[in-house]
N, C-alpha and C. Protein backbone atom coordinates (compact mmCIF):
# COMPACT_ATOMS: atom_id res chain seq x y z
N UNK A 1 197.58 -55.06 -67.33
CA UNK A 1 198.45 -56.13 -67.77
C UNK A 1 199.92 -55.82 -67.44
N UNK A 2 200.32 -54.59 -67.24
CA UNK A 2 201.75 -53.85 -67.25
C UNK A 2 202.19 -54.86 -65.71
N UNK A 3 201.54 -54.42 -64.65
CA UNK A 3 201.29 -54.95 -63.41
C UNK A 3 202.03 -56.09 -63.66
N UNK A 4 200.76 -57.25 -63.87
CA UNK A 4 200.95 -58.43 -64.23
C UNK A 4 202.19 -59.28 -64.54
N UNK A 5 202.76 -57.78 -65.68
CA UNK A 5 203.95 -58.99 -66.59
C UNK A 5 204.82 -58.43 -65.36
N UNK A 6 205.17 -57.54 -64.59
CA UNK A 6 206.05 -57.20 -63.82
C UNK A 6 206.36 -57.85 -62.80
N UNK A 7 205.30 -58.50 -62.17
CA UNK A 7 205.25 -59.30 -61.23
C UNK A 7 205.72 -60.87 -61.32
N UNK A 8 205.00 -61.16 -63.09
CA UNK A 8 205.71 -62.27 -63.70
C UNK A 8 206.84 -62.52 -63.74
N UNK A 9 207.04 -61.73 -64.20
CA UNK A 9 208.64 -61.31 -64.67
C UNK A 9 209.88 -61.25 -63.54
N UNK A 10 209.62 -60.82 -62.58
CA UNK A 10 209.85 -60.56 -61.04
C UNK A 10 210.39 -62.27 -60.54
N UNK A 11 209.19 -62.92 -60.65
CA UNK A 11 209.31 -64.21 -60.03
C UNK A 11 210.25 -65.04 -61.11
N UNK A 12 209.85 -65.35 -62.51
CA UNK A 12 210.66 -65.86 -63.57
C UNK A 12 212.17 -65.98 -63.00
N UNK A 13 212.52 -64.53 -63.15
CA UNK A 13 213.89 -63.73 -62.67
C UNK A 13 214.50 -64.46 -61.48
N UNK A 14 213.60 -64.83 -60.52
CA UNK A 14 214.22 -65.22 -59.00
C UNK A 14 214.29 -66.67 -59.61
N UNK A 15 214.20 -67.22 -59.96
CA UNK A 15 214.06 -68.93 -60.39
C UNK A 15 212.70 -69.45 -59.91
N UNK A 16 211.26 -68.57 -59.86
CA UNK A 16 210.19 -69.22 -59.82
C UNK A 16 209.45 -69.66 -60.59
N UNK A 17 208.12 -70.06 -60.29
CA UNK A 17 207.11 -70.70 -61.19
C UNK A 17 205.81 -69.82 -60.98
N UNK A 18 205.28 -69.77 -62.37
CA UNK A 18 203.65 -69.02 -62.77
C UNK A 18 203.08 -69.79 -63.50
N UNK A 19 201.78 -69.25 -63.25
CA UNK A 19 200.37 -69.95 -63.73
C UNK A 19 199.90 -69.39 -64.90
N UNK A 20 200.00 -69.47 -65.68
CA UNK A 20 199.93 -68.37 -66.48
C UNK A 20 199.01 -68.71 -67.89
N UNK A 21 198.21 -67.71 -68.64
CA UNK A 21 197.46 -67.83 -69.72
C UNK A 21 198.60 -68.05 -71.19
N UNK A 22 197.55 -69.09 -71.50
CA UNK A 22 198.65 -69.03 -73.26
C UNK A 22 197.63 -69.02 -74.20
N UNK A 23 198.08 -69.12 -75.88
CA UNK A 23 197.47 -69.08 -76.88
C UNK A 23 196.45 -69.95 -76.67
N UNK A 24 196.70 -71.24 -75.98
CA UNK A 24 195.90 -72.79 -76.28
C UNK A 24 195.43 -73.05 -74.69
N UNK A 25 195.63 -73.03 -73.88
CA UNK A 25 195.37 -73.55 -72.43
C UNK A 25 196.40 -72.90 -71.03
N UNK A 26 195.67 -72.63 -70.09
CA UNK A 26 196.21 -72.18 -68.98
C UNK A 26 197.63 -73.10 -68.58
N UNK A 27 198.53 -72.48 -68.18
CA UNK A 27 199.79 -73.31 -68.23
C UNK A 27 200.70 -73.21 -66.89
N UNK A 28 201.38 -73.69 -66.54
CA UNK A 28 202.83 -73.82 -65.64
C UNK A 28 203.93 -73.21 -66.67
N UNK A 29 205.00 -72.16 -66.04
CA UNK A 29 206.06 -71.60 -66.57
C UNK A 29 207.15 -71.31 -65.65
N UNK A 30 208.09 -71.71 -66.55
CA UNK A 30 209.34 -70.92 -65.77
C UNK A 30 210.26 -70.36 -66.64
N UNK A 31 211.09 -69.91 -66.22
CA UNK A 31 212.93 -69.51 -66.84
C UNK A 31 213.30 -70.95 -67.57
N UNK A 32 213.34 -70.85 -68.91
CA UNK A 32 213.69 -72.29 -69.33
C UNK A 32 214.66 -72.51 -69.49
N UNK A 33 216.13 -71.62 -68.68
CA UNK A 33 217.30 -71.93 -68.56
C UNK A 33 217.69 -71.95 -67.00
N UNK A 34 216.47 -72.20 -66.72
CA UNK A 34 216.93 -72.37 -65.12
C UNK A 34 216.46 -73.54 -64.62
N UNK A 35 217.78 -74.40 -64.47
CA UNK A 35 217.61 -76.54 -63.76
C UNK A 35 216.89 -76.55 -62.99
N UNK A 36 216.64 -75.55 -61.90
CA UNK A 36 216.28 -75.86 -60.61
C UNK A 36 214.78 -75.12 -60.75
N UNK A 37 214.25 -74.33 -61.43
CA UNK A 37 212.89 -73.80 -61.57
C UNK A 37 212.86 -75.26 -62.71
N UNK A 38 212.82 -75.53 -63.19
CA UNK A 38 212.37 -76.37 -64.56
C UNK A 38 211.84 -77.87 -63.37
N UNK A 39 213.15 -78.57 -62.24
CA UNK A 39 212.70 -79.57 -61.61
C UNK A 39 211.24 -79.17 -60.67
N UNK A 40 211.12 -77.68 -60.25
CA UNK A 40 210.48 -77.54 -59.69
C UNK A 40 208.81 -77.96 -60.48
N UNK A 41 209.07 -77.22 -61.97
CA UNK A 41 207.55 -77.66 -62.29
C UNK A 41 207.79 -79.16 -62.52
N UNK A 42 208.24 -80.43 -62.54
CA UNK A 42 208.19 -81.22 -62.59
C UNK A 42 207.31 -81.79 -61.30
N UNK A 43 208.16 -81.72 -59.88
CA UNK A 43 207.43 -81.69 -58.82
C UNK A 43 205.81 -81.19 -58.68
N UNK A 44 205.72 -79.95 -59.18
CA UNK A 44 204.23 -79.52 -59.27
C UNK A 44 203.42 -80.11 -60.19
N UNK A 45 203.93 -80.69 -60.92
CA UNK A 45 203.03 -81.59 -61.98
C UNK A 45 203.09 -83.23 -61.66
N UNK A 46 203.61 -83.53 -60.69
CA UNK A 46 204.13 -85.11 -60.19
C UNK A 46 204.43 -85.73 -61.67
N UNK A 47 205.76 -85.19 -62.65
CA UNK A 47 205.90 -85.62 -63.81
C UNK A 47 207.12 -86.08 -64.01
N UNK A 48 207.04 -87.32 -64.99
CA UNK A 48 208.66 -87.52 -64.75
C UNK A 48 209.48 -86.61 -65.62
N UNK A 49 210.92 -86.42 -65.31
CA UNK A 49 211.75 -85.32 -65.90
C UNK A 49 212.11 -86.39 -67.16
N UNK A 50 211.64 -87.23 -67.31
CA UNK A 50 211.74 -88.29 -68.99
C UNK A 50 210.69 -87.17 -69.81
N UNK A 51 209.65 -87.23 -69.37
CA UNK A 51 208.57 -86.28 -70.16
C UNK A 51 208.71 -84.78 -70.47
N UNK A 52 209.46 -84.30 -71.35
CA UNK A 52 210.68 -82.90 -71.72
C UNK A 52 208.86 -82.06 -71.72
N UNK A 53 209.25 -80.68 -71.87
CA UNK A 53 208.39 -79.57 -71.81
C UNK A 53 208.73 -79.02 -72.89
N UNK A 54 207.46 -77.80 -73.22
CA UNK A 54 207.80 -77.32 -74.28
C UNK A 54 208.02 -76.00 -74.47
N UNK A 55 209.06 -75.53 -75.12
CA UNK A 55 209.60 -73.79 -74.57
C UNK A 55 208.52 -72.89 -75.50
N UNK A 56 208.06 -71.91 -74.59
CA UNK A 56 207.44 -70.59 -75.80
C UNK A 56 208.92 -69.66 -76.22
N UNK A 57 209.20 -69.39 -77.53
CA UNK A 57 210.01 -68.53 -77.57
C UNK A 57 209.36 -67.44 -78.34
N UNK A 58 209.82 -66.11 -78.25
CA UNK A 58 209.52 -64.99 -78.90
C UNK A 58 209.17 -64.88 -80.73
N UNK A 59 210.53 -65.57 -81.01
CA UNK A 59 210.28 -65.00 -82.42
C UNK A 59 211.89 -66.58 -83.09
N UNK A 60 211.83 -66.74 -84.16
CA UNK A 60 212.77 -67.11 -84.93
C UNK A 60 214.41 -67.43 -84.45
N UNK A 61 214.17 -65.67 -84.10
CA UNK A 61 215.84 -65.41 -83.80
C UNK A 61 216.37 -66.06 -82.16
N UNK A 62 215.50 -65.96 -81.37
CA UNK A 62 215.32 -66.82 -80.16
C UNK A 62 215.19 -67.93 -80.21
N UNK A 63 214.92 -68.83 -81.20
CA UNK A 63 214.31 -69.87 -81.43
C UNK A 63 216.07 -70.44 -81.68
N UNK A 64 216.76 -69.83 -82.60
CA UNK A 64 218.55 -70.18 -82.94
C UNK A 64 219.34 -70.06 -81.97
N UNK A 65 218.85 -69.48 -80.88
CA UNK A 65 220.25 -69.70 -79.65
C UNK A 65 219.87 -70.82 -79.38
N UNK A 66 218.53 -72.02 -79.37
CA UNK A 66 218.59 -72.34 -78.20
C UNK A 66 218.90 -73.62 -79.43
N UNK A 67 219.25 -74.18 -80.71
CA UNK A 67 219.62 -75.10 -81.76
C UNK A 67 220.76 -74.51 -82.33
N UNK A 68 221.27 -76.28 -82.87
CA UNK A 68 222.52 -76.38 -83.37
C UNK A 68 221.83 -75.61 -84.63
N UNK A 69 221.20 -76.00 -85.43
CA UNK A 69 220.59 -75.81 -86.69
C UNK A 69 219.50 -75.41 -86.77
N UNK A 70 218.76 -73.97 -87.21
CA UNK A 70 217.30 -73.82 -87.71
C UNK A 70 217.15 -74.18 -88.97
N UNK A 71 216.27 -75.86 -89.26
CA UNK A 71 215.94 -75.55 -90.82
C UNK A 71 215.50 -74.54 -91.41
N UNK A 72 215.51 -74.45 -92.93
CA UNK A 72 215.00 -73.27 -93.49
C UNK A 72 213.20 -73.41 -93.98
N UNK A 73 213.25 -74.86 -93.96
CA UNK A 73 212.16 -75.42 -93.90
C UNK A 73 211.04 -74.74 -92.69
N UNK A 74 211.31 -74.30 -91.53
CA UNK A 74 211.26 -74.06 -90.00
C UNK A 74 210.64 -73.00 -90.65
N UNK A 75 211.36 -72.02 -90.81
CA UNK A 75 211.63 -70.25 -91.14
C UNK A 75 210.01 -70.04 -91.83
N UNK A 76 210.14 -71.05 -92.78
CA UNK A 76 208.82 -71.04 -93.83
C UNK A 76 207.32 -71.31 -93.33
N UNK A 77 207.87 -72.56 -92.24
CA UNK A 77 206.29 -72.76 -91.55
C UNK A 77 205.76 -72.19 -90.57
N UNK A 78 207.13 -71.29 -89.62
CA UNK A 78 206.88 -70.34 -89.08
C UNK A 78 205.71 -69.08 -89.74
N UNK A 79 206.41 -68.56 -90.37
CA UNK A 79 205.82 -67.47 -91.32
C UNK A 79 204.60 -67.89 -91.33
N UNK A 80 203.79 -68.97 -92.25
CA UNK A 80 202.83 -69.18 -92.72
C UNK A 80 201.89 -69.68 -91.93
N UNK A 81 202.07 -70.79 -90.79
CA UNK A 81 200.70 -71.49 -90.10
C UNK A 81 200.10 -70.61 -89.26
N UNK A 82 198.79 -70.30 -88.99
CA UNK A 82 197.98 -69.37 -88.68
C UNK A 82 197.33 -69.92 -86.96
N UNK A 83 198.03 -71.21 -86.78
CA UNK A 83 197.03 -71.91 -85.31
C UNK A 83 197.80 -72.18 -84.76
N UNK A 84 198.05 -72.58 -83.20
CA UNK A 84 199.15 -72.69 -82.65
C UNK A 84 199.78 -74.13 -83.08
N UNK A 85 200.94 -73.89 -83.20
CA UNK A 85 202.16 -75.01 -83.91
C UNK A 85 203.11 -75.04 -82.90
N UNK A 86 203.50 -76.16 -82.39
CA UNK A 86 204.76 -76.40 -81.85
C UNK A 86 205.57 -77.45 -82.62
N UNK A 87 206.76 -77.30 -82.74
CA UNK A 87 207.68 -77.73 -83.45
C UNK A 87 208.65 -78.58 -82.59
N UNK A 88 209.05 -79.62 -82.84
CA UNK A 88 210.12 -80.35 -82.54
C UNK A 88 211.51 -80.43 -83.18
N UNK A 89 212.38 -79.76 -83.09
CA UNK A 89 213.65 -79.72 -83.35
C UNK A 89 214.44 -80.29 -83.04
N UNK A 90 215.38 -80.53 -83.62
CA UNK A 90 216.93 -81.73 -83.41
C UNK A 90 218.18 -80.69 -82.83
N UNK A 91 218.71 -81.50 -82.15
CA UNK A 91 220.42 -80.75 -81.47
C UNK A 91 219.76 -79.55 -80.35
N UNK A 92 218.98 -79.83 -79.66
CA UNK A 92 218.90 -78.24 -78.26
C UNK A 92 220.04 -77.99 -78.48
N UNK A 93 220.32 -76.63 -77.81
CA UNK A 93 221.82 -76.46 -76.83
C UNK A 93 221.46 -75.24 -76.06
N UNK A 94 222.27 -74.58 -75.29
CA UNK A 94 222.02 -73.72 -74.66
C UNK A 94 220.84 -73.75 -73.50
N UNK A 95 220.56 -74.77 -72.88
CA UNK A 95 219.55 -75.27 -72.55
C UNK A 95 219.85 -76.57 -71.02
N UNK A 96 219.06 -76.35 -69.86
CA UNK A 96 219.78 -77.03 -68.88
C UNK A 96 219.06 -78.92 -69.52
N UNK A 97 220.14 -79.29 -68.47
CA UNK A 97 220.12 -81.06 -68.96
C UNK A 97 218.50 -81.34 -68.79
N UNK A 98 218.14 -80.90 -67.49
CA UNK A 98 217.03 -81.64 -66.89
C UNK A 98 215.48 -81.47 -68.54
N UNK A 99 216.06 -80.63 -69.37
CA UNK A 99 214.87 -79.72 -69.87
C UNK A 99 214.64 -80.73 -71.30
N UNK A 100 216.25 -80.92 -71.86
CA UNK A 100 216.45 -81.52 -73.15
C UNK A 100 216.21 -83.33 -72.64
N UNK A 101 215.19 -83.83 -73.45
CA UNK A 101 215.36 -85.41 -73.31
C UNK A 101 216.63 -86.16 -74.00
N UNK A 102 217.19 -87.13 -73.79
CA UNK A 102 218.35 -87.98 -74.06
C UNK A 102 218.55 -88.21 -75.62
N UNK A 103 217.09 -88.07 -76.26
CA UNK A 103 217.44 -87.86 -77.68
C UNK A 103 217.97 -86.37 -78.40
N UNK A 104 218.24 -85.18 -77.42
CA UNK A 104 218.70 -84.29 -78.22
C UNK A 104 218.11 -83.29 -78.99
N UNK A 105 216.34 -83.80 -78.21
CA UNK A 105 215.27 -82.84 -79.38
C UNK A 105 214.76 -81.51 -78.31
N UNK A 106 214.14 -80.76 -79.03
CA UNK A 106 213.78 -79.64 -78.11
C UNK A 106 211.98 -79.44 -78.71
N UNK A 107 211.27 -79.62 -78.24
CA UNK A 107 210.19 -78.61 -78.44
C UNK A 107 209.20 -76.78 -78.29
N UNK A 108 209.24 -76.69 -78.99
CA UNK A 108 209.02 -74.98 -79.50
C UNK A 108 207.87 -74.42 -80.10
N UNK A 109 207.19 -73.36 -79.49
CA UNK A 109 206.37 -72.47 -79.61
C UNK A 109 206.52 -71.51 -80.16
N UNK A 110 206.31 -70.57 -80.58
CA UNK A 110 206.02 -68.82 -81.06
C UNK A 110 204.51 -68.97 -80.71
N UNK A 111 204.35 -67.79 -79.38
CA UNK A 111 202.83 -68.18 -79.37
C UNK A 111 202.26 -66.82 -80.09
N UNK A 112 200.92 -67.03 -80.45
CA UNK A 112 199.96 -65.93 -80.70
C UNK A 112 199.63 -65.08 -79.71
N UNK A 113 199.91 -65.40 -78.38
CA UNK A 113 199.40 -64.42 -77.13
C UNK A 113 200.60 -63.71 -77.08
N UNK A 114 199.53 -61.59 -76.89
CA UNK A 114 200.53 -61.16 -76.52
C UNK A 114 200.95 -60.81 -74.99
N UNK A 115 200.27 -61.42 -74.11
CA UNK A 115 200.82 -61.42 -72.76
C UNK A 115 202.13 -62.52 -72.88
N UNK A 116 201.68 -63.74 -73.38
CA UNK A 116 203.09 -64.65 -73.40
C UNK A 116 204.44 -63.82 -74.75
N UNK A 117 203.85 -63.08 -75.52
CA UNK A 117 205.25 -62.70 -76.05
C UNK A 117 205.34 -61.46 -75.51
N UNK A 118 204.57 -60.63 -74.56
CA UNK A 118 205.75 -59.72 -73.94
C UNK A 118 206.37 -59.77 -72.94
N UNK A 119 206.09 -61.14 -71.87
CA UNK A 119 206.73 -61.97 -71.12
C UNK A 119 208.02 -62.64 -71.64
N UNK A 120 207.93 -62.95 -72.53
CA UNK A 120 209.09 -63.45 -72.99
C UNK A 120 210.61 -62.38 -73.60
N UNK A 121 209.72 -61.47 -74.46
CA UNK A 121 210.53 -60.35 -74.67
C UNK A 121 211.10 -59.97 -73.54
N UNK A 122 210.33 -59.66 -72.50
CA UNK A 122 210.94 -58.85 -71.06
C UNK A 122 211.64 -59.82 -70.75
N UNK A 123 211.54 -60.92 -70.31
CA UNK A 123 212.84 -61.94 -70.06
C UNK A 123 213.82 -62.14 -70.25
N UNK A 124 213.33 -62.15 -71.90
CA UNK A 124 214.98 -61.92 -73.28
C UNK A 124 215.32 -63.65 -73.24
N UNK A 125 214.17 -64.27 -72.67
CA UNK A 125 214.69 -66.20 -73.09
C UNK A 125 213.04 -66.73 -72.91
N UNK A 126 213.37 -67.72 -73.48
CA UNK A 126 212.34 -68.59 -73.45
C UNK A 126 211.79 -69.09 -72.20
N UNK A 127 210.58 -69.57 -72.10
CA UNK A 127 210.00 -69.97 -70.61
C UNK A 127 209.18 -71.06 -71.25
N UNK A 128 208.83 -72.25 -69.79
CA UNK A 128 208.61 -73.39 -70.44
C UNK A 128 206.93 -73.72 -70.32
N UNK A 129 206.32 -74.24 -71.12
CA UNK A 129 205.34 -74.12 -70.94
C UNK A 129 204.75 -75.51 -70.95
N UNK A 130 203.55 -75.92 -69.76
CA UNK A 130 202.85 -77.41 -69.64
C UNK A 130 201.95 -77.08 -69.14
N UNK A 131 200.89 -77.99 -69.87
CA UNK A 131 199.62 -77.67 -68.88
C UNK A 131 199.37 -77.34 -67.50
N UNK A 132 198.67 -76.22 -67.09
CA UNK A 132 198.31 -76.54 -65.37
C UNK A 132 197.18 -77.42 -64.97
N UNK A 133 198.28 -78.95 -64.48
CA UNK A 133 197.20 -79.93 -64.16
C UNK A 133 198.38 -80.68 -63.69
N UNK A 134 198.22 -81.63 -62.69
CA UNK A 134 199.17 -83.17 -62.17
C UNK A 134 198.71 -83.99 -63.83
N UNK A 135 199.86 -84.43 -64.00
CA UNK A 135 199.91 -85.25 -65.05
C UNK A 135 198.82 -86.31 -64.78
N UNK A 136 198.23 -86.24 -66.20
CA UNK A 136 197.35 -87.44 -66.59
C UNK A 136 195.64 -86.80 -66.11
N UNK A 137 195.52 -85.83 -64.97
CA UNK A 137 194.73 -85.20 -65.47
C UNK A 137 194.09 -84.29 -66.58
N UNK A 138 192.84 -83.70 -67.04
CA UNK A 138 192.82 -83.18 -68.02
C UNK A 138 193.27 -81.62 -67.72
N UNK A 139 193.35 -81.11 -69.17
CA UNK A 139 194.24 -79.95 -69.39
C UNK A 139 193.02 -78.69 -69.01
N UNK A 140 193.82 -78.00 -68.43
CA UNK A 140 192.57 -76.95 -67.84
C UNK A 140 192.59 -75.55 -69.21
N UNK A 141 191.25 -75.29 -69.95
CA UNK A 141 191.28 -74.36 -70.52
C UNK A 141 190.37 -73.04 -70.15
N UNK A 142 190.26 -72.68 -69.06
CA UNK A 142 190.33 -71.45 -68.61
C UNK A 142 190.95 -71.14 -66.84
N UNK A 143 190.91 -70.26 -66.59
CA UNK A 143 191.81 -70.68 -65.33
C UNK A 143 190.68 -71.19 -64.17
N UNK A 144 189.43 -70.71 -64.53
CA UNK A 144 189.03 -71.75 -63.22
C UNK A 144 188.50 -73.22 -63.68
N UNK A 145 189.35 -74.06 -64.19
CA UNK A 145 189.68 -74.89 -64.26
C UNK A 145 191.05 -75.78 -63.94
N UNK A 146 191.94 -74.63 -63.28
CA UNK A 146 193.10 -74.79 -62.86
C UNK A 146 193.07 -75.62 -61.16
N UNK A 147 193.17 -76.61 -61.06
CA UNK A 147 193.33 -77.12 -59.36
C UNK A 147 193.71 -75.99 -58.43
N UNK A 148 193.16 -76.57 -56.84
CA UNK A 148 193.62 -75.43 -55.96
C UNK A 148 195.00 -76.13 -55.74
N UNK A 149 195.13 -77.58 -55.87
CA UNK A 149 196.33 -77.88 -55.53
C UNK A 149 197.39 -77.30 -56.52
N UNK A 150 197.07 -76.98 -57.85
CA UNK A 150 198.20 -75.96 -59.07
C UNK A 150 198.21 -74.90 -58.18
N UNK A 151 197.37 -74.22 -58.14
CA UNK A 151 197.34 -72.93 -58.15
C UNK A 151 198.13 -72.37 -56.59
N UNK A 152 198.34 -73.41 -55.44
CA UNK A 152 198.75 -73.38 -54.15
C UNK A 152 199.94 -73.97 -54.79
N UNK A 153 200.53 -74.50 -55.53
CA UNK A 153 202.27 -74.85 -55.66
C UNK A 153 202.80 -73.61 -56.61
N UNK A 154 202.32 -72.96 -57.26
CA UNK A 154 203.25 -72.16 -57.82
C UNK A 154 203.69 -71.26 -57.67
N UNK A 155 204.40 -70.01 -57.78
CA UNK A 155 205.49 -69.03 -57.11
C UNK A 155 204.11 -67.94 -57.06
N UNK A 156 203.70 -67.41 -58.64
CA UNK A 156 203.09 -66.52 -58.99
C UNK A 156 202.03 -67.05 -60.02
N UNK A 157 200.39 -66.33 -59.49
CA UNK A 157 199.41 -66.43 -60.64
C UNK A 157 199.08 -65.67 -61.26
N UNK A 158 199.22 -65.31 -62.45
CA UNK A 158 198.95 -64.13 -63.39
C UNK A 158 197.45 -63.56 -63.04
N UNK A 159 197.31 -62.58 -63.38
CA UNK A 159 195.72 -62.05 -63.11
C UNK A 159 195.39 -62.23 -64.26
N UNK A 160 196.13 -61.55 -65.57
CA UNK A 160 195.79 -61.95 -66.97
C UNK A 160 194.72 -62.52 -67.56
N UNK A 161 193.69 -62.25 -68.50
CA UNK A 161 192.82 -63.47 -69.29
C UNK A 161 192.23 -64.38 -67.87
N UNK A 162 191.95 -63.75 -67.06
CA UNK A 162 191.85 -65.23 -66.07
C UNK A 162 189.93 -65.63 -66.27
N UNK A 163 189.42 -64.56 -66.81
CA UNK A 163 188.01 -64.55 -67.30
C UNK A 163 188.16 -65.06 -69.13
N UNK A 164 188.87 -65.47 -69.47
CA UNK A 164 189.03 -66.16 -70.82
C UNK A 164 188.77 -67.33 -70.41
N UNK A 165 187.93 -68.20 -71.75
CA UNK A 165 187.83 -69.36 -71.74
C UNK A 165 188.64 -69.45 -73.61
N UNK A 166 189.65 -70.36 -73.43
CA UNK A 166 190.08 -70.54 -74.78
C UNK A 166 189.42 -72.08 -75.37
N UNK A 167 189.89 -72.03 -76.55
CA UNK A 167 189.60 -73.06 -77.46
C UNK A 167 190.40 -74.12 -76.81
N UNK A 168 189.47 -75.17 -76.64
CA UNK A 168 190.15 -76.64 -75.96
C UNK A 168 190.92 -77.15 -77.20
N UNK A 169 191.27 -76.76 -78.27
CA UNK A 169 192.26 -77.77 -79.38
C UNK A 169 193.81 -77.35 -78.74
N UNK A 170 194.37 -78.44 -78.50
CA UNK A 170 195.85 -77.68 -77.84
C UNK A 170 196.50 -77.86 -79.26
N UNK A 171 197.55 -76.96 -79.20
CA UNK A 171 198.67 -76.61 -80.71
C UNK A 171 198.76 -77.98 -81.62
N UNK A 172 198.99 -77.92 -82.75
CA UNK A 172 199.97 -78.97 -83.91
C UNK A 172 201.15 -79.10 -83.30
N UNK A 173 201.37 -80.15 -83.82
CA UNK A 173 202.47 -81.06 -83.19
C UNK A 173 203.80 -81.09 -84.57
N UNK A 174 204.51 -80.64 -84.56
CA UNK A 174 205.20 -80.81 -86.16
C UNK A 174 206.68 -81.80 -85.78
N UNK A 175 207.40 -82.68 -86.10
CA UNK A 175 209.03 -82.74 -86.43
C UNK A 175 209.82 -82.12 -87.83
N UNK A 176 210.39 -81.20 -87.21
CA UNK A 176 211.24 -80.48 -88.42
C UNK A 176 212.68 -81.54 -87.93
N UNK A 177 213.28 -82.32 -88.94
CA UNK A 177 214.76 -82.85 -89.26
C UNK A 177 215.68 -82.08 -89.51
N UNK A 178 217.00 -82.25 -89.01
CA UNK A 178 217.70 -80.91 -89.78
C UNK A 178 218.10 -81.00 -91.19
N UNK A 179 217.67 -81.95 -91.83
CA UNK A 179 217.94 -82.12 -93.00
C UNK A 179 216.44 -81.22 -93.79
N UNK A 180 215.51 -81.05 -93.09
CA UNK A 180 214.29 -80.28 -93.68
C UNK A 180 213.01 -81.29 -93.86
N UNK A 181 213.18 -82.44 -93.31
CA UNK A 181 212.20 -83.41 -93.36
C UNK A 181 211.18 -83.48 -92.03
N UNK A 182 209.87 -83.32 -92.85
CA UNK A 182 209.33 -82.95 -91.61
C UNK A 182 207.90 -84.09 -91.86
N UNK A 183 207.90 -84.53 -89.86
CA UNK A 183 206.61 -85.60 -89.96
C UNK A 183 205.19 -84.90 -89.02
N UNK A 184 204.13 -85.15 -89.32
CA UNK A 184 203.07 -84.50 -88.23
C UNK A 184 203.11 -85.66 -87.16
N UNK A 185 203.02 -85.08 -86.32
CA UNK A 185 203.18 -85.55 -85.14
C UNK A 185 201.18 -85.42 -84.14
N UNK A 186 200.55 -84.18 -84.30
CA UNK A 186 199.63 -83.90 -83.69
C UNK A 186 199.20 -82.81 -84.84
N UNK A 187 197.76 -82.84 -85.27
CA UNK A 187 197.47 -81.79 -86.17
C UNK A 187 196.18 -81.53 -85.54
């Protein structure tokens, strides 16, 4: 796996794109502060840049560079939900235009995999994560279910888990408000 993240990590770094294993389904990633890797998975997914992505970040404290505000509400459901949760947050910042949609929201991970959090650690930022599939096809949950046409557009393919088949339920869907009001979105 050492290999692996190095090579990941390698390409991330240059402004590329990987194929890569997550908690919930085989995915597309990049540097999620980099415009020009972020349009690129757009292109590889024939998606419009209206349809925002969703960042894996490490931990909490990563999670506050990239918002005006972490509810405290956040902090709590972090801690406690046990299945993958992605969260929708208010005010991004730190974050290129193409990534944040026009309303100002950001979507967010802490994943359970530790290939994706020591990818991310080694990075030291968040990377973005979408299914590997052209939009509107279905979501591939092990990698040979990944297209040859994915797997021929992206920079780098992880070797990683590539003999894993995960659980087809993709993450909870949450809106945290910055006021602490929160709606389910996907459970």
């Amino acid at each position: 796996m050492q290999e692996d993240l190095s090579k990941a990590l390698e390409v991330l770094r240059s402004g590329g794109t990987i194929l890569y294993p997550t908690d919930t389904i085989w995915g597309i990633g990049c540097d999620a502060t980099n415009a020009k890797a972020i349009n690129k998975i757009y292109k590889i997914k024939v998606r419009s840049p209206q349809k925002s992505l969703i960042l894996l970040a490490e931990n909490a404290t990563m999670i506050k560079e990239y918002l005006e505000n972490l509810p405290e509400i956040a902090l709590e459901v972090l801690d406690t939900f046990k299945e993958p949760l992605t969260i929708i947050y208010e005010k991004a910042r730190n974050l290129p235009r193409n990534l944040v949609p026009d309303d100002g929201t950001i979507a967010i991970r802490v994943p359970r995999d530790e290939f994706c959090l020591q990818l991310i650690r080694l990075l030291g930022k968040p990377i973005t994560s979408t299914s590997a599939n052209i939009s509107g096809d279905p979501s591939p949950v092990s990698f040979s279910k990944v297209s040859n046409e994915i797997k021929e557009a992206v920079d780098y393919i992880c070797t990683t888990n590539q003999t894993v088949v995960n659980s087809p339920k993709p993450s909870a869907i949450i809106k945290i408000n910055d006021d602490g009001q929160m709606n389910i979105i996907r459970s």
